[in-house]
PDB file of N, CA and C in Angstrom:
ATOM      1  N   UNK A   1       0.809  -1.189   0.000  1.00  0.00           N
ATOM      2  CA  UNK A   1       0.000   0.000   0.000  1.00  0.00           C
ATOM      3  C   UNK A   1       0.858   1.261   0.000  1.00  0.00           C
ATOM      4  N   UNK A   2       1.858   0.740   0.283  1.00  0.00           N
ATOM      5  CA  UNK A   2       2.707   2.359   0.555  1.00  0.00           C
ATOM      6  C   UNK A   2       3.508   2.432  -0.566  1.00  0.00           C
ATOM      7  N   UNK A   3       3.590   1.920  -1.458  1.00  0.00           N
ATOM      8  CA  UNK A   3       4.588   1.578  -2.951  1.00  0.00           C
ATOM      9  C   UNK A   3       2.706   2.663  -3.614  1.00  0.00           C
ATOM     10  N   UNK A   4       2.258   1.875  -3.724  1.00  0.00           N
ATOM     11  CA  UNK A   4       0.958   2.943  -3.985  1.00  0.00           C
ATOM     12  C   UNK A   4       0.926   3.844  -3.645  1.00  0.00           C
ATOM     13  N   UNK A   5       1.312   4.385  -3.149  1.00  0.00           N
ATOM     14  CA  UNK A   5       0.749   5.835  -2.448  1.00  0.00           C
ATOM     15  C   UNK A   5       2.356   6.603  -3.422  1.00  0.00           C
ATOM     16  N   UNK A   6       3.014   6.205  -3.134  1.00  0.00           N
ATOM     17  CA  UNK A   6       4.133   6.926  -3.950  1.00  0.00           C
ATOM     18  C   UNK A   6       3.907   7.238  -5.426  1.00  0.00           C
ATOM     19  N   UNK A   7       3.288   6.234  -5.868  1.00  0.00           N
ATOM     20  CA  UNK A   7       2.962   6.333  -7.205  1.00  0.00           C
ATOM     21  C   UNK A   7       1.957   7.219  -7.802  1.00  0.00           C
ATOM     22  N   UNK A   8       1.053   7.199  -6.796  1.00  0.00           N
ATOM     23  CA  UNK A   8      -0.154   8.223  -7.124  1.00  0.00           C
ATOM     24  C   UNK A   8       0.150   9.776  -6.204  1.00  0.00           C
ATOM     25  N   UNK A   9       1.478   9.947  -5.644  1.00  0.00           N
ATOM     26  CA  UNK A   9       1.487  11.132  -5.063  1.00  0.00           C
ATOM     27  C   UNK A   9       1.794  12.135  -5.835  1.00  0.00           C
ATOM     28  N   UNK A  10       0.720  13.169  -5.619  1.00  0.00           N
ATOM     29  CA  UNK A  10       1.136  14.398  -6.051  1.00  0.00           C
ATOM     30  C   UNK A  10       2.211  14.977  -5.800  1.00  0.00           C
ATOM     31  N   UNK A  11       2.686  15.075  -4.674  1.00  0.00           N
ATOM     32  CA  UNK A  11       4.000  15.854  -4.289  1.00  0.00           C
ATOM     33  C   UNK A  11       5.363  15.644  -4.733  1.00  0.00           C
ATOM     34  N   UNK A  12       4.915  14.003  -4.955  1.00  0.00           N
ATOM     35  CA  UNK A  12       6.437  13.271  -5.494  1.00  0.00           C
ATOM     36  C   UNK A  12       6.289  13.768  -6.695  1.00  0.00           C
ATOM     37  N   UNK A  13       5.359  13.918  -7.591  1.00  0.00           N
ATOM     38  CA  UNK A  13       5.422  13.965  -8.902  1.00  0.00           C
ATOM     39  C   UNK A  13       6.054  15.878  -9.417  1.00  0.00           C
ATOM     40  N   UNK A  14       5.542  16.354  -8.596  1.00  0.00           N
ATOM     41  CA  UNK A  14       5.097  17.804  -8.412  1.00  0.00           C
ATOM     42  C   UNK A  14       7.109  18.137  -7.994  1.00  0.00           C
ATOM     43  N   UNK A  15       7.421  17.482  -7.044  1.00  0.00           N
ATOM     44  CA  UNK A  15       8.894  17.834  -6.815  1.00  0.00           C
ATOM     45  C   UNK A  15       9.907  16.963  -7.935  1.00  0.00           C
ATOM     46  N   UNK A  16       9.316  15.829  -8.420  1.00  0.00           N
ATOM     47  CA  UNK A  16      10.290  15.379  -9.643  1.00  0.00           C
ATOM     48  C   UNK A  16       9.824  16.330 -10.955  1.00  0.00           C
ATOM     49  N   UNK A  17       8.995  17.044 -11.304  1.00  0.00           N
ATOM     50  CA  UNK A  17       8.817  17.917 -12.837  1.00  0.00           C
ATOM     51  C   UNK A  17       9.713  19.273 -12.317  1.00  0.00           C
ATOM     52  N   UNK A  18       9.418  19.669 -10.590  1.00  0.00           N
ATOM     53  CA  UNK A  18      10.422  20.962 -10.189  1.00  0.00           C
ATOM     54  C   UNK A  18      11.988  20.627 -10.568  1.00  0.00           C
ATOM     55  N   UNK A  19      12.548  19.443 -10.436  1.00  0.00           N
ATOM     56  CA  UNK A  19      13.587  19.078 -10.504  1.00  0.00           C
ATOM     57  C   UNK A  19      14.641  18.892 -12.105  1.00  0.00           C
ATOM     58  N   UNK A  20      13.182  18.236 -12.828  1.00  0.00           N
ATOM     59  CA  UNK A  20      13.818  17.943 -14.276  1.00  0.00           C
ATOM     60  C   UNK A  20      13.390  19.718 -14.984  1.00  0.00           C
ATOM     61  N   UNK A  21      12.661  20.298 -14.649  1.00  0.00           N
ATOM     62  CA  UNK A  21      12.800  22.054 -14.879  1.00  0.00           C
ATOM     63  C   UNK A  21      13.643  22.769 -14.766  1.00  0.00           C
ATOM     64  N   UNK A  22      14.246  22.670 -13.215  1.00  0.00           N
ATOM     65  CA  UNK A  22      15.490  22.851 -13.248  1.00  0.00           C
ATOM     66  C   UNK A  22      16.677  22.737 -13.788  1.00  0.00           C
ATOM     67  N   UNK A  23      16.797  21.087 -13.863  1.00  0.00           N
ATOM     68  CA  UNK A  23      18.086  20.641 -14.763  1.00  0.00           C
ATOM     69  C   UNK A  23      18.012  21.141 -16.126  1.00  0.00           C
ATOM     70  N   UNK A  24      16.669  21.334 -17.045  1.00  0.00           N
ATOM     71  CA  UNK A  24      16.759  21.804 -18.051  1.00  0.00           C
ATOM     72  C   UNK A  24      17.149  23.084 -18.004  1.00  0.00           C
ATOM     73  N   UNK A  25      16.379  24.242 -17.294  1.00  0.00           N
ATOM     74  CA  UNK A  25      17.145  25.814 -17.260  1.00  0.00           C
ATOM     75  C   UNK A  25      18.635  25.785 -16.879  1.00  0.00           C
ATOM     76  N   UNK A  26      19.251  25.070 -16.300  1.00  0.00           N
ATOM     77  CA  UNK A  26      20.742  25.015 -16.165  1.00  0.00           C
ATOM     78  C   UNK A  26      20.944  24.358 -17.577  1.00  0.00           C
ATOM     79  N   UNK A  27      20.843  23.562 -18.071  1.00  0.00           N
ATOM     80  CA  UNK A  27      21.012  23.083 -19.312  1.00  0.00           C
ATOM     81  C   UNK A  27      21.186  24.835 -20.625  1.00  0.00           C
ATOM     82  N   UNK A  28      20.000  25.039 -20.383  1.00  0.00           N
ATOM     83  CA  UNK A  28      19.761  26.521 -21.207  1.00  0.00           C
ATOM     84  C   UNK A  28      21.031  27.318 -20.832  1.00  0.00           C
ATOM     85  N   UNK A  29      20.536  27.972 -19.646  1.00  0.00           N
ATOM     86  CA  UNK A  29      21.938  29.112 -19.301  1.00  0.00           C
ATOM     87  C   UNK A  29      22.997  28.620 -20.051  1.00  0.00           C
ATOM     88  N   UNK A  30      23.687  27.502 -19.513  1.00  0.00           N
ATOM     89  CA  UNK A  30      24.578  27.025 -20.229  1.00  0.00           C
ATOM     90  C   UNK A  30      25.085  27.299 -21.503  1.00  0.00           C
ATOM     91  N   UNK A  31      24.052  26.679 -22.541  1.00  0.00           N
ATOM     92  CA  UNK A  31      23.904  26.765 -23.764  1.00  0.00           C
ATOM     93  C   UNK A  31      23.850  28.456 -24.217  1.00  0.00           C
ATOM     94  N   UNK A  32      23.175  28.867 -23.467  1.00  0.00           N
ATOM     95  CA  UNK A  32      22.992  30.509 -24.194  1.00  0.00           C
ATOM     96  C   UNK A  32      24.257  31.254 -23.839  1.00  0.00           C
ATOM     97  N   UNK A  33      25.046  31.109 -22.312  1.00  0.00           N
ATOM     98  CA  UNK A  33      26.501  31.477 -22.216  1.00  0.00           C
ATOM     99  C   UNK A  33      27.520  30.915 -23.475  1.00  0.00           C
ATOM    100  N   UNK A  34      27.260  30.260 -23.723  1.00  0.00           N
ATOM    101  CA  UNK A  34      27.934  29.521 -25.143  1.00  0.00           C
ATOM    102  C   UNK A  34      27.928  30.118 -26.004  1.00  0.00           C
ATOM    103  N   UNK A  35      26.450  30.526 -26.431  1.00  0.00           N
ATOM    104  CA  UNK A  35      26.149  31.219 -27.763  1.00  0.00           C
ATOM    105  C   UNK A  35      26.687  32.560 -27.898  1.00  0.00           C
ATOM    106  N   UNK A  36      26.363  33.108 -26.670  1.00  0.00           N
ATOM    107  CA  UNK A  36      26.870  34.326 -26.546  1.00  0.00           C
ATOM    108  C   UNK A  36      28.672  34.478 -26.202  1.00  0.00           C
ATOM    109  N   UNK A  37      29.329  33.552 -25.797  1.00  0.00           N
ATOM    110  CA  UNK A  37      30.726  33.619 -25.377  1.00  0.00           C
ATOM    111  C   UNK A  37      31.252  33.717 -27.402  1.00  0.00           C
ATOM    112  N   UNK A  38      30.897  32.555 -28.223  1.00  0.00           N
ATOM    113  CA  UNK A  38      31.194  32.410 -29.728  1.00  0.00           C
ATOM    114  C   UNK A  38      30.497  33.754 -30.589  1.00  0.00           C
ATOM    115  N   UNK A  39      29.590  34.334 -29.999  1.00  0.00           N
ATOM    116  CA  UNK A  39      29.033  35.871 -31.017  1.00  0.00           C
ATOM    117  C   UNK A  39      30.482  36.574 -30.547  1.00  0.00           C
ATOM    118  N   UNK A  40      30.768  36.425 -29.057  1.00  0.00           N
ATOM    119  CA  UNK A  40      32.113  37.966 -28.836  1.00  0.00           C
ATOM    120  C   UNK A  40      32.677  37.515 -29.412  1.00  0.00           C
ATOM    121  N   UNK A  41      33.215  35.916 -29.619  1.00  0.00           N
ATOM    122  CA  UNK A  41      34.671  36.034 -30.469  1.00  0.00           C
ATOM    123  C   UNK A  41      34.247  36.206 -31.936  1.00  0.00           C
ATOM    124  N   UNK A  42      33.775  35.648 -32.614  1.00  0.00           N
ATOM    125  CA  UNK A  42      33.126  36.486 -34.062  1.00  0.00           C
ATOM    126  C   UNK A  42      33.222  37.699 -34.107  1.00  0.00           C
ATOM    127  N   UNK A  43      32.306  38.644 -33.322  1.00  0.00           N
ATOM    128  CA  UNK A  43      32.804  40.410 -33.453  1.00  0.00           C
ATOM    129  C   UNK A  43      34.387  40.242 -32.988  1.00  0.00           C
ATOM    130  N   UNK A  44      35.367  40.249 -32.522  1.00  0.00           N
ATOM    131  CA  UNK A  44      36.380  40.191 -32.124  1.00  0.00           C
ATOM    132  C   UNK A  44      37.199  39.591 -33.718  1.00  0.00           C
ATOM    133  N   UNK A  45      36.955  38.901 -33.879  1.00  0.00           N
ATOM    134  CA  UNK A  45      37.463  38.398 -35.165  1.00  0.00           C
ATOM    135  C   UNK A  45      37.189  39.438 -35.986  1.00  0.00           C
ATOM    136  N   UNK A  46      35.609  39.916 -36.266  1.00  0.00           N
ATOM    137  CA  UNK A  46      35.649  40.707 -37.449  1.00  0.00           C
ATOM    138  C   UNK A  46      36.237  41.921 -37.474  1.00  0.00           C
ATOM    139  N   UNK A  47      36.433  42.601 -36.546  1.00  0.00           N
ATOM    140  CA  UNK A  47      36.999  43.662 -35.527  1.00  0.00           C
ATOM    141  C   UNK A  47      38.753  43.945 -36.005  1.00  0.00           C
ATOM    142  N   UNK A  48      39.340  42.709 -35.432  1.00  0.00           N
ATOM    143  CA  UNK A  48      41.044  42.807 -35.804  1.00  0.00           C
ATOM    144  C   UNK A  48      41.197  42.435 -37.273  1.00  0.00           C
ATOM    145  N   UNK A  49      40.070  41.725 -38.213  1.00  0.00           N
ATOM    146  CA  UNK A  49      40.489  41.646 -39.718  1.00  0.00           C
ATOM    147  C   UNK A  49      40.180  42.436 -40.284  1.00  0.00           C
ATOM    148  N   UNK A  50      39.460  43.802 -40.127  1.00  0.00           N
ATOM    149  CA  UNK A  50      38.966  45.004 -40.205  1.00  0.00           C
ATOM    150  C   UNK A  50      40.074  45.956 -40.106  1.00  0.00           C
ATOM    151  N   UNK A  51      40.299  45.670 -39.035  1.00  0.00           N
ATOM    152  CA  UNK A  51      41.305  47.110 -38.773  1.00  0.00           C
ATOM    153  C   UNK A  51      42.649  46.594 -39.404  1.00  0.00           C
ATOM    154  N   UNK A  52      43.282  45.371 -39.625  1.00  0.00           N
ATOM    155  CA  UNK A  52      44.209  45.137 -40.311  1.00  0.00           C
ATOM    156  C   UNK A  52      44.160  45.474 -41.645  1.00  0.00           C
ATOM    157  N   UNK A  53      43.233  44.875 -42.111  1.00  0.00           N
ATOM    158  CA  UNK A  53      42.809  45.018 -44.061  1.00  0.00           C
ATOM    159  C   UNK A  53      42.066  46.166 -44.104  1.00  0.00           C
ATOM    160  N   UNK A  54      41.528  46.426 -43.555  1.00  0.00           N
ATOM    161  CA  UNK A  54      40.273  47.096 -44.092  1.00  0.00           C
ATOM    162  C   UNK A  54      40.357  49.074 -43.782  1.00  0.00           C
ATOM    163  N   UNK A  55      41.664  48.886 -43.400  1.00  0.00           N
ATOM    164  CA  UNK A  55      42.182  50.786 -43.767  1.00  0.00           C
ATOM    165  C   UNK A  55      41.955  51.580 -45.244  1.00  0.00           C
ATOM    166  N   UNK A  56      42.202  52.620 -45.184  1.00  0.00           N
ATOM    167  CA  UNK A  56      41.639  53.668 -46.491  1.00  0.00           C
ATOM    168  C   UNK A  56      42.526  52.947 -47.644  1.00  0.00           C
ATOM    169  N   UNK A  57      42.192  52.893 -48.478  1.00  0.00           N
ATOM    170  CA  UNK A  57      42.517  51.958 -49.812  1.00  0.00           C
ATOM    171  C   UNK A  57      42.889  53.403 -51.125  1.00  0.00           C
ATOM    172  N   UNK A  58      43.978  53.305 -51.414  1.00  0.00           N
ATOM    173  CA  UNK A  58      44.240  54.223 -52.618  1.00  0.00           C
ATOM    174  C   UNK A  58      44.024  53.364 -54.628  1.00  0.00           C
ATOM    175  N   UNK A  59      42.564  53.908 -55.062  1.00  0.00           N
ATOM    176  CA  UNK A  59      43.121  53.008 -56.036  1.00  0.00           C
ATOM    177  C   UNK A  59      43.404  54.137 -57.040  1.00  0.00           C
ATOM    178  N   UNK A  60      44.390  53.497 -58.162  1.00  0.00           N
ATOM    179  CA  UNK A  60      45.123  54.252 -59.129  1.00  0.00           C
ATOM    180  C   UNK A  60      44.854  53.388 -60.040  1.00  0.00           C
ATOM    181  N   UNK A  61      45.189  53.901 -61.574  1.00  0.00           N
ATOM    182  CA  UNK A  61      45.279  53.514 -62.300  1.00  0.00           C
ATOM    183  C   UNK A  61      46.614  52.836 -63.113  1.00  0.00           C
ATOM    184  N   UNK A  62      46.874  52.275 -64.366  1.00  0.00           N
ATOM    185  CA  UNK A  62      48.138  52.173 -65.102  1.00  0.00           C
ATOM    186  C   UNK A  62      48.676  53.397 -65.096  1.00  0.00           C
ATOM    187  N   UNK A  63      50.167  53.677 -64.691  1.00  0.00           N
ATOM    188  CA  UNK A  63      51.003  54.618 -64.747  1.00  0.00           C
ATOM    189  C   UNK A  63      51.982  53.843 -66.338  1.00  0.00           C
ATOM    190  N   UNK A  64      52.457  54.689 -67.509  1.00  0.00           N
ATOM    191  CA  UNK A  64      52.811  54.686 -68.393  1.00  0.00           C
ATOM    192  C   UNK A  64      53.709  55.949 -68.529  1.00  0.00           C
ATOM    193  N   UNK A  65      55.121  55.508 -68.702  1.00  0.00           N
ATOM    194  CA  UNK A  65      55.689  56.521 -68.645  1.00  0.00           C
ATOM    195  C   UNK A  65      57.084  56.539 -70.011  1.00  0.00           C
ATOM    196  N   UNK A  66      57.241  57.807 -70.806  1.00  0.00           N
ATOM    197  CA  UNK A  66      57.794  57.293 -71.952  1.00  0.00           C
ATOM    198  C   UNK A  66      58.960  58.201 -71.965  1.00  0.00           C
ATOM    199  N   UNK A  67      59.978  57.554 -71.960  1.00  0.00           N
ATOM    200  CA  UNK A  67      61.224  57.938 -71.989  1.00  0.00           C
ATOM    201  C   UNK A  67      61.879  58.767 -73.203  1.00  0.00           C
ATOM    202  N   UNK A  68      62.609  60.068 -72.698  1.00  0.00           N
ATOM    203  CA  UNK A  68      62.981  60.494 -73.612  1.00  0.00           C
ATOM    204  C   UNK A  68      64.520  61.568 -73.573  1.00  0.00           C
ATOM    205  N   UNK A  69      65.111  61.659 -74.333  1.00  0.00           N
ATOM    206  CA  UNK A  69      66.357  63.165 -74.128  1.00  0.00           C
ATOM    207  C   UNK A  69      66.005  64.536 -74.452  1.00  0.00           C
ATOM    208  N   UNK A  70      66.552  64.568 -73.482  1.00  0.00           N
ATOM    209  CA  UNK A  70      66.057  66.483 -73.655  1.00  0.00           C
ATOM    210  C   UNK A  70      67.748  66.916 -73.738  1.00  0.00           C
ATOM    211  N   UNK A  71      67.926  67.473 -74.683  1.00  0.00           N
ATOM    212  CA  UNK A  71      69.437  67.893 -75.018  1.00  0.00           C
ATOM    213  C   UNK A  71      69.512  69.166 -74.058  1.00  0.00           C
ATOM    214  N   UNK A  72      70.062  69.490 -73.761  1.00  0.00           N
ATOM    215  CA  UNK A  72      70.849  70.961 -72.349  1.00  0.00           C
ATOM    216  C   UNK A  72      72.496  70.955 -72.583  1.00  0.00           C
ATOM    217  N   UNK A  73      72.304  72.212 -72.607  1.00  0.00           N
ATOM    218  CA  UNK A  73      74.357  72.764 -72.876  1.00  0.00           C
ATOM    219  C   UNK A  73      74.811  72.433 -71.389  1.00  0.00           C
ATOM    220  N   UNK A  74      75.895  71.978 -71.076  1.00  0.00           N
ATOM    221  CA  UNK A  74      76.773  71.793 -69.549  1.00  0.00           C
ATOM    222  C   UNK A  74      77.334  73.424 -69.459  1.00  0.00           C
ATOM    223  N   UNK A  75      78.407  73.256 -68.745  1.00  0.00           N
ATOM    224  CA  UNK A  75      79.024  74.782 -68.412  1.00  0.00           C
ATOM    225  C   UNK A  75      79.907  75.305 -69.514  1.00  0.00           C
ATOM    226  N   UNK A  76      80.505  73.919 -70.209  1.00  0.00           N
ATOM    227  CA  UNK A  76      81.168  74.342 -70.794  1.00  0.00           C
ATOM    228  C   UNK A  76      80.713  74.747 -72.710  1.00  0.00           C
ATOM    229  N   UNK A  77      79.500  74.796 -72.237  1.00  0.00           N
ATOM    230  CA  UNK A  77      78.616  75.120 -73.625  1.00  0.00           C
ATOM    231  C   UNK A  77      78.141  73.977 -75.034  1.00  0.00           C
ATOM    232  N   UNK A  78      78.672  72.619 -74.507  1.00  0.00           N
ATOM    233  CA  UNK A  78      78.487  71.777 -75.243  1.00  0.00           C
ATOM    234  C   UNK A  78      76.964  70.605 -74.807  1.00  0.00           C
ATOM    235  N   UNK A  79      76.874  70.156 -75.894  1.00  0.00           N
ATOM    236  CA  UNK A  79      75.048  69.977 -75.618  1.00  0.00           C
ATOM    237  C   UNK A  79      75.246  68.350 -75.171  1.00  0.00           C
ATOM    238  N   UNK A  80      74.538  67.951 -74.227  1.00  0.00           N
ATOM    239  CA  UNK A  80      74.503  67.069 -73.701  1.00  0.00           C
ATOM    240  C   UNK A  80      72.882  66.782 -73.256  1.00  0.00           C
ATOM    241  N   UNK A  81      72.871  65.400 -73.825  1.00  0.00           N
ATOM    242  CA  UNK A  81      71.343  64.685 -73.836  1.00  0.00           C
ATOM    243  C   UNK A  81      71.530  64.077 -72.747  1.00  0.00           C
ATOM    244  N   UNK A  82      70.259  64.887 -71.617  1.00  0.00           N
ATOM    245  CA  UNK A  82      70.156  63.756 -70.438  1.00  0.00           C
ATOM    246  C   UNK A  82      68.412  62.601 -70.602  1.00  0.00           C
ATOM    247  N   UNK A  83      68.575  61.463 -70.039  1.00  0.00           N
ATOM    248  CA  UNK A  83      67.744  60.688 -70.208  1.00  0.00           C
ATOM    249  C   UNK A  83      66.767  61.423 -68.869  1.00  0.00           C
ATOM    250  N   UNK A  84      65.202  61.180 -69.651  1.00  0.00           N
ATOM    251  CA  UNK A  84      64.238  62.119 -68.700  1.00  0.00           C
ATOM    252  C   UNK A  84      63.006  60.929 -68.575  1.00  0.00           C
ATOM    253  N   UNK A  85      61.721  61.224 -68.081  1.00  0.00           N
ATOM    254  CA  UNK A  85      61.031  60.179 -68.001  1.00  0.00           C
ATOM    255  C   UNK A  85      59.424  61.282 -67.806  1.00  0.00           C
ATOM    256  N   UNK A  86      58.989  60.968 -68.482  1.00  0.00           N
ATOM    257  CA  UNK A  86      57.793  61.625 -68.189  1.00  0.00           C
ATOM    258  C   UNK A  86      56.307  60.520 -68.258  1.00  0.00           C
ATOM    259  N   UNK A  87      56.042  60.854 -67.115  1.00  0.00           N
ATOM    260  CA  UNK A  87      54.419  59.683 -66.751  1.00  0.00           C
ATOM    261  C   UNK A  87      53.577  60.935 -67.253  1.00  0.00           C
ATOM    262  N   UNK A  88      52.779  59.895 -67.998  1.00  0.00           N
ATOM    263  CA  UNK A  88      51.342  60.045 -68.408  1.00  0.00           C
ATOM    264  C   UNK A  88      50.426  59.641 -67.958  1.00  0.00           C
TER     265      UNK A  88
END
């Protein structure tokens, strides 16, 4: 009779669903400290590959530059071609 009475007790039943409630919300916290510990390192990640790469960017184009002599007298009045370079 007393194996019966356990079985049909409310209280037992009532303190074993308080119990497996529990273990599940510790289960949760858990899990959501998790989720949230792996989002900081993600921003943290995106954060230092950002500021490494991701500074002001200069873009330019093809530089083409065509070589040429421009003849000039020295001191002593004789003409001498120096090599010059002019970008376009």
């Amino acid at each position: 009779m007393n194996e019966s009475k356990l079985r049909s007790s409310v209280t037992l039943r009532m303190f074993v669903m308080a119990m497996v409630v529990l273990f599940l919300l510790i289960l949760a916290a858990t899990i959501r400290s998790l989720i949230s510990e792996r989002q900081q390192r993600r921003d943290e990640a995106v954060n230092e590959v950002s500021q490494k790469w991701g500074n002001a960017q200069t873009i330019t184009g093809p530089v083409l530059t065509i070589p040429f002599r421009k003849p000039t007298k020295d001191q002593k009045g004789k003409t001498v071609s120096n090599p010059m370079w002019i970008p376009s």
